[in-house]
C-alpha atoms as a PDB file:
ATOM      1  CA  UNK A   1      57.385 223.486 219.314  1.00  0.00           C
ATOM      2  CA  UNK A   2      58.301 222.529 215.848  1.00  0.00           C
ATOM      3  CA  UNK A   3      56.372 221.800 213.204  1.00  0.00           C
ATOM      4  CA  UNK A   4      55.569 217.863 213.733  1.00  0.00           C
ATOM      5  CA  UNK A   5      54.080 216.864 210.164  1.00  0.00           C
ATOM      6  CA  UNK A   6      57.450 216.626 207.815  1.00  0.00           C
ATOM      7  CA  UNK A   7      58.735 213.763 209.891  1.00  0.00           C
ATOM      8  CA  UNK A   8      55.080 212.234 209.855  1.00  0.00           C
ATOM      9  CA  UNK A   9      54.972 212.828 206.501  1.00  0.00           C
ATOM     10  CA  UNK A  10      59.035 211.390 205.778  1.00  0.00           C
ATOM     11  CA  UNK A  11      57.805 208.104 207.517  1.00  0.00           C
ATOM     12  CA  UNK A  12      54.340 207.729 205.202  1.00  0.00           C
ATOM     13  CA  UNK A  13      56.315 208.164 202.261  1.00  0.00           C
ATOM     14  CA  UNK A  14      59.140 205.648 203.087  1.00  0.00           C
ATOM     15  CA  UNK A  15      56.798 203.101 204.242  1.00  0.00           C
ATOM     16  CA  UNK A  16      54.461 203.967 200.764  1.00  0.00           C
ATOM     17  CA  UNK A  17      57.592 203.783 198.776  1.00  0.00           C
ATOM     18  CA  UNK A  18      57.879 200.396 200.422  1.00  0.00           C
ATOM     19  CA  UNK A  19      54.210 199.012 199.278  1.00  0.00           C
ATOM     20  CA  UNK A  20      54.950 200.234 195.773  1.00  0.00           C
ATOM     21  CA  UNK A  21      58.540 198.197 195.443  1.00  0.00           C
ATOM     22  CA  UNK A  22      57.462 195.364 196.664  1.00  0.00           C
ATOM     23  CA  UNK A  23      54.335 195.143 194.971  1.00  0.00           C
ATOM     24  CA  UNK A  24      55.549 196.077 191.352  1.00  0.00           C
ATOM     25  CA  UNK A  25      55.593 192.649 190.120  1.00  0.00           C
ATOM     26  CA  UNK A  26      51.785 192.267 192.096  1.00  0.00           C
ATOM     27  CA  UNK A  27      50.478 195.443 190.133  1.00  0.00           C
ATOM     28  CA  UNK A  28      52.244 194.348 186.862  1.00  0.00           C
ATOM     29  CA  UNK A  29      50.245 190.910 186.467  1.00  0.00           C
ATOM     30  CA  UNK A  30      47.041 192.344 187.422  1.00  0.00           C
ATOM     31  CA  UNK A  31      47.275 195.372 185.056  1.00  0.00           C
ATOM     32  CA  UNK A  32      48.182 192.786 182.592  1.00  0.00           C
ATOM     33  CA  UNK A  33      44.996 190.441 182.658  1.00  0.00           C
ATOM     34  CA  UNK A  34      43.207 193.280 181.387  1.00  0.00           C
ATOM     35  CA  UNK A  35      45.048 195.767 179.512  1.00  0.00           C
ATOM     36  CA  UNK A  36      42.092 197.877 178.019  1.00  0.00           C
ATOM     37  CA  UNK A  37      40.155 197.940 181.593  1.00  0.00           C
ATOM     38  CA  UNK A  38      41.044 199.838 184.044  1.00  0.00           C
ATOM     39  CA  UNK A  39      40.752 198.101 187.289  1.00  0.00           C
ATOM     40  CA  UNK A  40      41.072 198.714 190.643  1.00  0.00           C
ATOM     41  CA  UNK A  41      44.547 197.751 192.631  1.00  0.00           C
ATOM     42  CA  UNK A  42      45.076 194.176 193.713  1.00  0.00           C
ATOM     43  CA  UNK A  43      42.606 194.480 197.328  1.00  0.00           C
ATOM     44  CA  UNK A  44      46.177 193.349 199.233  1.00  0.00           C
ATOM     45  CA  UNK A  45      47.539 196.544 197.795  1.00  0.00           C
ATOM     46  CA  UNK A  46      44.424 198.723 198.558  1.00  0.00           C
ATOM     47  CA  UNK A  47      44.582 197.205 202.242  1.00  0.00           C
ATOM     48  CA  UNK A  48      48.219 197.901 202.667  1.00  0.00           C
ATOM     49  CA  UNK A  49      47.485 201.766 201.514  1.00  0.00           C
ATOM     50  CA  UNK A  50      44.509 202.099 203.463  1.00  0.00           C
ATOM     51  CA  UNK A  51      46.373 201.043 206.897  1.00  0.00           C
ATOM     52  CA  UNK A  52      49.139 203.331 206.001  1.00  0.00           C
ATOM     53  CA  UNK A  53      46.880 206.458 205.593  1.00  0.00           C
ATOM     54  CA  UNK A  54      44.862 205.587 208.803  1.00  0.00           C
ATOM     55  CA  UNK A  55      47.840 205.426 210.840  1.00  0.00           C
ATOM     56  CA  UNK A  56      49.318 208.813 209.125  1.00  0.00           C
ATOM     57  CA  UNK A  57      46.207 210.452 210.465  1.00  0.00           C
ATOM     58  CA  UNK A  58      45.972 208.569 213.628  1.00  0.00           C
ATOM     59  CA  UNK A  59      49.901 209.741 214.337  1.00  0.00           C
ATOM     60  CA  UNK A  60      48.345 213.353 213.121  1.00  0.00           C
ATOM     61  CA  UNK A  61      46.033 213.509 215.677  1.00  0.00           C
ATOM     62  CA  UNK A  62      47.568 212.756 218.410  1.00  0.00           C
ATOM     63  CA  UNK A  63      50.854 214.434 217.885  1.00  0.00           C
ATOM     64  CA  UNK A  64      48.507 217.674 217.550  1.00  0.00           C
ATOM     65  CA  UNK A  65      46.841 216.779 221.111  1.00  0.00           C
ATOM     66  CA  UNK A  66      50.784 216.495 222.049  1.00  0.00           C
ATOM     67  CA  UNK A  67      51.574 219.822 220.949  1.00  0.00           C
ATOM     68  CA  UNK A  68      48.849 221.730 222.270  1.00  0.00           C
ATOM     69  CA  UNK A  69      49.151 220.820 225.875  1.00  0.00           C
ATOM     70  CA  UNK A  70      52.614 221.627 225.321  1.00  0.00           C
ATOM     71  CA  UNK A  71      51.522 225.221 224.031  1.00  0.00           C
ATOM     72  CA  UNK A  72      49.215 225.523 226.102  1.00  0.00           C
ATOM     73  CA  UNK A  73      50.812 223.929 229.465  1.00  0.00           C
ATOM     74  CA  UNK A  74      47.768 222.073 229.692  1.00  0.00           C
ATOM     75  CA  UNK A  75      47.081 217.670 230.039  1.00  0.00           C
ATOM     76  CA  UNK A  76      43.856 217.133 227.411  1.00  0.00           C
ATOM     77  CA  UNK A  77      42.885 214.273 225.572  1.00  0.00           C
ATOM     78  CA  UNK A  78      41.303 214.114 222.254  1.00  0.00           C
ATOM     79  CA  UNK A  79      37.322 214.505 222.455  1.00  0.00           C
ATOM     80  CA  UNK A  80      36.997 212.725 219.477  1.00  0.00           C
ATOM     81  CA  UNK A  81      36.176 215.451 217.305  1.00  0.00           C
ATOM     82  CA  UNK A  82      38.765 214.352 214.830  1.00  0.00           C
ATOM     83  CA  UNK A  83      36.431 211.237 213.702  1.00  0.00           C
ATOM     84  CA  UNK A  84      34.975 213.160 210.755  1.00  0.00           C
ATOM     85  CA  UNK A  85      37.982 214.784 209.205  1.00  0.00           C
ATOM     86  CA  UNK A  86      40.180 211.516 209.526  1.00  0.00           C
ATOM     87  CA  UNK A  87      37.570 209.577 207.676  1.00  0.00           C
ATOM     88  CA  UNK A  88      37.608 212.245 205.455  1.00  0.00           C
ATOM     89  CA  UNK A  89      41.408 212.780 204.483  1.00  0.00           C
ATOM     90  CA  UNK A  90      41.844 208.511 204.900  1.00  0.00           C
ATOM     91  CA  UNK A  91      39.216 208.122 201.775  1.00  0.00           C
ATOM     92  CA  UNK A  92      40.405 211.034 199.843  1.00  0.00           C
ATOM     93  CA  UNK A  93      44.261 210.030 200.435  1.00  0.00           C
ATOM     94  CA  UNK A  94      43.292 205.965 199.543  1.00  0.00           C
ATOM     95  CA  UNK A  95      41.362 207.169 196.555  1.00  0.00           C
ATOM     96  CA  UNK A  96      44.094 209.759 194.924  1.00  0.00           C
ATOM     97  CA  UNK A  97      46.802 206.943 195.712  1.00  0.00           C
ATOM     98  CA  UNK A  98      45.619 204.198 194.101  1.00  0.00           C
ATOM     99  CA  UNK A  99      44.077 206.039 191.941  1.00  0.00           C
ATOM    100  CA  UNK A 100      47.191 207.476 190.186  1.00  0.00           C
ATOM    101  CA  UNK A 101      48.797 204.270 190.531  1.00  0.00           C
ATOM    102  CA  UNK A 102      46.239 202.397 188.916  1.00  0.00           C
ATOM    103  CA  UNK A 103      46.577 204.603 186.185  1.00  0.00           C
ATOM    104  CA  UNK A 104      50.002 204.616 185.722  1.00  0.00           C
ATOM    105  CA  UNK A 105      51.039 201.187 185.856  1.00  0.00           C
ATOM    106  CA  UNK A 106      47.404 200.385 183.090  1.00  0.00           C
ATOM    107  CA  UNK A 107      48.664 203.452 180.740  1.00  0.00           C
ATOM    108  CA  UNK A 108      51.875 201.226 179.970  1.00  0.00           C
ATOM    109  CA  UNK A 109      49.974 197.987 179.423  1.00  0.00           C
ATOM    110  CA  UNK A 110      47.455 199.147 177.299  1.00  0.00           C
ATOM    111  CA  UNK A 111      47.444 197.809 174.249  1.00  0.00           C
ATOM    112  CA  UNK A 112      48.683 201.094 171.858  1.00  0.00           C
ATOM    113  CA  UNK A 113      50.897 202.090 174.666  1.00  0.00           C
ATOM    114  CA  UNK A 114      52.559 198.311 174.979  1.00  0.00           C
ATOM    115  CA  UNK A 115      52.800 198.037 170.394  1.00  0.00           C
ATOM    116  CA  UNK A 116      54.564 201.819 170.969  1.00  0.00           C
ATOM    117  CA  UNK A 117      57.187 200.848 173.481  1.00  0.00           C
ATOM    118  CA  UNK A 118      57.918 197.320 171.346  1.00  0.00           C
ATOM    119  CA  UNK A 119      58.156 199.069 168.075  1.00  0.00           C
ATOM    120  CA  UNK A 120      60.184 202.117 169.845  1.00  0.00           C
ATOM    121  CA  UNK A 121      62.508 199.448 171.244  1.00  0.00           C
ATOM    122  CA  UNK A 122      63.092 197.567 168.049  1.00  0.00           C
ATOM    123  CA  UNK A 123      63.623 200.167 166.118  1.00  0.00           C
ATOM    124  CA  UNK A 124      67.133 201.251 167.959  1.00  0.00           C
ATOM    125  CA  UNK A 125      67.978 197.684 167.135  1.00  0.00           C
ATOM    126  CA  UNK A 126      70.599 197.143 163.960  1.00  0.00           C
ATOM    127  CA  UNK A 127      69.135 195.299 161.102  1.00  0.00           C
ATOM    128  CA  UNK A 128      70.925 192.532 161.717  1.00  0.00           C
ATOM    129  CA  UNK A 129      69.993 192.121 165.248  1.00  0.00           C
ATOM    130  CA  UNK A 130      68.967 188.410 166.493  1.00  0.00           C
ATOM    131  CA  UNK A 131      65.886 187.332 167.775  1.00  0.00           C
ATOM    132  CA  UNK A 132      67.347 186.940 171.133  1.00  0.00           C
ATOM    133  CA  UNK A 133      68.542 190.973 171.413  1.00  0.00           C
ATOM    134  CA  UNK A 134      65.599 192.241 169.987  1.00  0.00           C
ATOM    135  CA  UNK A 135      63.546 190.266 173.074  1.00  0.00           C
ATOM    136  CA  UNK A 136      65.865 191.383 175.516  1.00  0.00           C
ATOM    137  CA  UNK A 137      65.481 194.686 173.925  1.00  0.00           C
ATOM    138  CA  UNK A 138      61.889 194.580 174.324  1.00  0.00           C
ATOM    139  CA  UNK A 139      61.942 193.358 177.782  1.00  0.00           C
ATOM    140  CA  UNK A 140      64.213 196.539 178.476  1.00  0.00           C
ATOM    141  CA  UNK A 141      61.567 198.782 177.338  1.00  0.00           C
ATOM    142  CA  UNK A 142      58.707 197.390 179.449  1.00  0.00           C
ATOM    143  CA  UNK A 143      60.647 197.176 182.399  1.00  0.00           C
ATOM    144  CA  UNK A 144      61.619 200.711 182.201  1.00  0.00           C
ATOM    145  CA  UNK A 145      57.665 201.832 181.364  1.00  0.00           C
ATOM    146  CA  UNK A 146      57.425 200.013 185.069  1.00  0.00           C
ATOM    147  CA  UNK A 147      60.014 202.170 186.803  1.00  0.00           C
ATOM    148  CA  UNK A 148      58.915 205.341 185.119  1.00  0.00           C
ATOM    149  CA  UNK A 149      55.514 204.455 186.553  1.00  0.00           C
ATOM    150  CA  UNK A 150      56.932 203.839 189.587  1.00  0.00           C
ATOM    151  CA  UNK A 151      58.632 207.147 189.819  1.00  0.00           C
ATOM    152  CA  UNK A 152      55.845 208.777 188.815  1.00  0.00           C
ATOM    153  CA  UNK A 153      53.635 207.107 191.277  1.00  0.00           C
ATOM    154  CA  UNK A 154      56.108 208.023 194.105  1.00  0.00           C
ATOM    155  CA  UNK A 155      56.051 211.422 193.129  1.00  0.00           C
ATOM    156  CA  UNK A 156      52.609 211.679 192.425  1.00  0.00           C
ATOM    157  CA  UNK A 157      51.481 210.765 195.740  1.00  0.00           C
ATOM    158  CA  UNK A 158      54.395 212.521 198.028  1.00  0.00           C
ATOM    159  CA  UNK A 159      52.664 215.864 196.015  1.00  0.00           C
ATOM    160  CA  UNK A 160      49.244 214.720 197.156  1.00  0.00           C
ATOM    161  CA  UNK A 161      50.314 214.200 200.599  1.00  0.00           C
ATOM    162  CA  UNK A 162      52.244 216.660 201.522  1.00  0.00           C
ATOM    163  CA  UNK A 163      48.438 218.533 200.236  1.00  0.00           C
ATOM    164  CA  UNK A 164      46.526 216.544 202.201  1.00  0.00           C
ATOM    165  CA  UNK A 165      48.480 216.468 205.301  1.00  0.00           C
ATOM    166  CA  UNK A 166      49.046 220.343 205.518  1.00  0.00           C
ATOM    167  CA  UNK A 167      45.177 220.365 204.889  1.00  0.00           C
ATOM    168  CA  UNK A 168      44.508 218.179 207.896  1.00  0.00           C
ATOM    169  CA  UNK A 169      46.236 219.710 210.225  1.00  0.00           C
ATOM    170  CA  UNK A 170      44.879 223.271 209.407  1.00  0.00           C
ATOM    171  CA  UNK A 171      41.618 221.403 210.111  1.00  0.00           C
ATOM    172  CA  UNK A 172      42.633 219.854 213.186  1.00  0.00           C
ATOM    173  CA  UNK A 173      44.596 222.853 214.217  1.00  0.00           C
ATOM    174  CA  UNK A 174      40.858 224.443 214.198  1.00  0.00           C
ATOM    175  CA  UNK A 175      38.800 222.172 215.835  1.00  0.00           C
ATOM    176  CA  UNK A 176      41.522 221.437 218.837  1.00  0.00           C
ATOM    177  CA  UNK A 177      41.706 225.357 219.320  1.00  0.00           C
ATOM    178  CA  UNK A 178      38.028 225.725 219.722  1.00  0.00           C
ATOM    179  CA  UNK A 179      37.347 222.372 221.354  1.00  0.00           C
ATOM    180  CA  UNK A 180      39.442 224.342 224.244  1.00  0.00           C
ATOM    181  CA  UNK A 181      37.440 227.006 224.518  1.00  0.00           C
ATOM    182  CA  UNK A 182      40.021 229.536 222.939  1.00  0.00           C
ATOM    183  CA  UNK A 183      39.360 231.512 219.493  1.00  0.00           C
ATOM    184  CA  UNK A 184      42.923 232.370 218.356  1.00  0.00           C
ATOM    185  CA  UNK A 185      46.525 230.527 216.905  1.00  0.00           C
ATOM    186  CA  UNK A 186      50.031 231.928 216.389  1.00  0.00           C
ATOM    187  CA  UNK A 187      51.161 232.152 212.498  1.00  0.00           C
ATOM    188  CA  UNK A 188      54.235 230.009 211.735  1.00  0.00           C
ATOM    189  CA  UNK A 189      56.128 229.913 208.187  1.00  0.00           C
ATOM    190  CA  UNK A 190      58.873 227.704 207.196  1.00  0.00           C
ATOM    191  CA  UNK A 191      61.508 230.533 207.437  1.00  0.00           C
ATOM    192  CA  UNK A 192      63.247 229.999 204.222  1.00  0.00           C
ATOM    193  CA  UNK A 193      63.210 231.748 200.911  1.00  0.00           C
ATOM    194  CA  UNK A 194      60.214 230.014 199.595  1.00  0.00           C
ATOM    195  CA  UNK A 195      57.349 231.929 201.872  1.00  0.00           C
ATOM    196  CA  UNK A 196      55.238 234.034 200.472  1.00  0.00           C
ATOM    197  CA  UNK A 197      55.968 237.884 201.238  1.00  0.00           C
ATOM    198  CA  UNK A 198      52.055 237.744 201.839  1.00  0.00           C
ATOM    199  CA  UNK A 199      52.768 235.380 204.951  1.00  0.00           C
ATOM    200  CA  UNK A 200      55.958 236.124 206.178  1.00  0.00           C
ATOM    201  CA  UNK A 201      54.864 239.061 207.300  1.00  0.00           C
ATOM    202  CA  UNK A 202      52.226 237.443 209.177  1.00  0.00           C
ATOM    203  CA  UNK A 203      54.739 234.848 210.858  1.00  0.00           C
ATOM    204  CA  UNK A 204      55.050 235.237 214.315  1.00  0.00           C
ATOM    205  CA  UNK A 205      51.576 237.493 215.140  1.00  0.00           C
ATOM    206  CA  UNK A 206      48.855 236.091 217.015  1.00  0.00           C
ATOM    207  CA  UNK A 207      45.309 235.685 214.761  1.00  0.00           C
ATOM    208  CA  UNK A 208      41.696 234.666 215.792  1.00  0.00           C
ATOM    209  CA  UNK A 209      40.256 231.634 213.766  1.00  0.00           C
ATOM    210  CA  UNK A 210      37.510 232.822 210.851  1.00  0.00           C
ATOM    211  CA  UNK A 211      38.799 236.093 210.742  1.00  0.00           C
ATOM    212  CA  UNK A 212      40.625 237.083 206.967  1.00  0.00           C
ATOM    213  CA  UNK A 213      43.263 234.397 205.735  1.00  0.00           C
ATOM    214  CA  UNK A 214      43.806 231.532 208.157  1.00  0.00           C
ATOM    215  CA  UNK A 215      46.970 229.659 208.139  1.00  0.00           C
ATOM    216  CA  UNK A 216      47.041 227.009 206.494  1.00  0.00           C
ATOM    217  CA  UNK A 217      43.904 227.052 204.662  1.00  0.00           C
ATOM    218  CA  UNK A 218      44.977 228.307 200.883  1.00  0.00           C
ATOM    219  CA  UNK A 219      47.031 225.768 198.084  1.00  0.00           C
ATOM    220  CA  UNK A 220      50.417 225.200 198.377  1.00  0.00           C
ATOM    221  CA  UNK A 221      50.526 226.685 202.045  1.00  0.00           C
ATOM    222  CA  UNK A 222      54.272 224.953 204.377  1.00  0.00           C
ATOM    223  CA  UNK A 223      52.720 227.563 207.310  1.00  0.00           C
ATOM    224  CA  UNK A 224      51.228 226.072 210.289  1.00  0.00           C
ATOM    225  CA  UNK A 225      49.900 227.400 213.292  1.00  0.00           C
ATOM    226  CA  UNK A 226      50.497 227.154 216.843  1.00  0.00           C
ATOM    227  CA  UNK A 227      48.259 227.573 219.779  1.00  0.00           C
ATOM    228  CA  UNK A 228      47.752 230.204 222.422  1.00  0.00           C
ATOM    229  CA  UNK A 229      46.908 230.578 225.757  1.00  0.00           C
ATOM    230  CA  UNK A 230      44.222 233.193 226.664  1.00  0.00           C
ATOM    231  CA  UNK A 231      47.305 235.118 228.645  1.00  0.00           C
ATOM    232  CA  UNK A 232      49.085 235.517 225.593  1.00  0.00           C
ATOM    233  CA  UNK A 233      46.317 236.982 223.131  1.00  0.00           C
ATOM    234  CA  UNK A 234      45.696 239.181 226.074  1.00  0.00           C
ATOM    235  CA  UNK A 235      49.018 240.758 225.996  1.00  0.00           C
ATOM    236  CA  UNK A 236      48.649 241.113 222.271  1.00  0.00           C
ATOM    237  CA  UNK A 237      45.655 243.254 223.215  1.00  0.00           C
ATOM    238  CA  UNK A 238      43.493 241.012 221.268  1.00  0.00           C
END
């Protein structure tokens, strides 16, 4: 079975994407009322991102349970375990999110940051500009400050959850492995030109959990693991 969290993640980010475009103009006004301060994210924005994340890990979870009776040729449900780590991942993801978009869309509407982009804007204005271009000028400005922090919001977060994801399921990976009363995983990479000599030479072997590098577990890591049955580590003469 593939590896089931790029399309999980694809769907978070087109759906985050979504909140951010559509509540621009939202986030705009309410960095606006007060430019030194930085506040939290309108609470209908928060809400919006916190939904999202909890069904990216719900979605997580279960596709995982999905996978490893198909592994495994087995018909489980979830014991629950996962309560803990989703919490977990949910808060950290909703905090790092709005987080970095708080901060982005207040940098531009401070109050040195909003003189710089007026007197940057004015001054690729002729001399003899009227007071009409030199407003439309300045509205130019600001609204591209908004859709650089937009971009940089987007990209931002798609970096912290592709992180957080690959995290998660290394996690979950775990638990689901010992909550069926087996100790080892098979090591997958990615299969392109981007894996670490370090790990492709561990892609394809069969490893026990807590013993050297796990899969998964270190920064940056696009390997994931896939489960066993207790037939199959046999034959490895593990």
């Amino acid at each position: 079975m593939s590896d089931i969290r790029q399309p999980l993640i694809d769907d978070f980010l087109e759906e985050m994407n979504k909140i951010i475009n559509d509540n621009k103009n939202r986030i705009v006004k309410h960095a606006k009322k007060n430019p030194d301060e930085l506040e939290d994210l309108p609470k209908s924005v928060e809400n919006k991102i916190m939904s999202l994340y909890e069904n990216l890990m719900d979605d997580l979870a279960e596709q995982l349970v999905e996978k490893a009776n198909d592994e495994l040729n087995q018909d489980n449900k979830s014991g629950g375990w996962e309560d803990a780590l989703f919490t977990n991942t949910v808060l950290v993801g909703i905090y790092y999110s709005t987080q970095t978009m708080r901060d982005n869309f207040h940098k531009i509407h401070s109050a040195q940051v909003a003189r710089q982009i007026t007197n940057d804007a004015i001054k690729e204005l002729p001399e003899d500009s009227t007071k009409k271009e030199i407003d439309t000028a300045i509205e130019d400005a600001h609204n591209e400050a908004v859709d650089n922090a937009v971009e940089s919001s987007k990209s931002s977060i798609e970096s912290l959850t592709v992180s957080e994801v690959g995290f998660s399921y290394y996690l979950l990976a775990k638990a689901e492995t010992f909550t069926r009363g087996l100790n080892h995983y098979r090591w997958r990479t990615q299969g392109d030109s981007r894996v670490r000599p370090t790990h492709a030479s561990k892609d394809g072997t069969i490893r026990k959990w807590g013993v050297g590098e796990e899969v998964g577990e270190s920064f940056g890591c696009r390997c994931y693991s896939e489960f066993v049955t207790a037939e199959e580590v046999a034959e490895a003469g593990l």
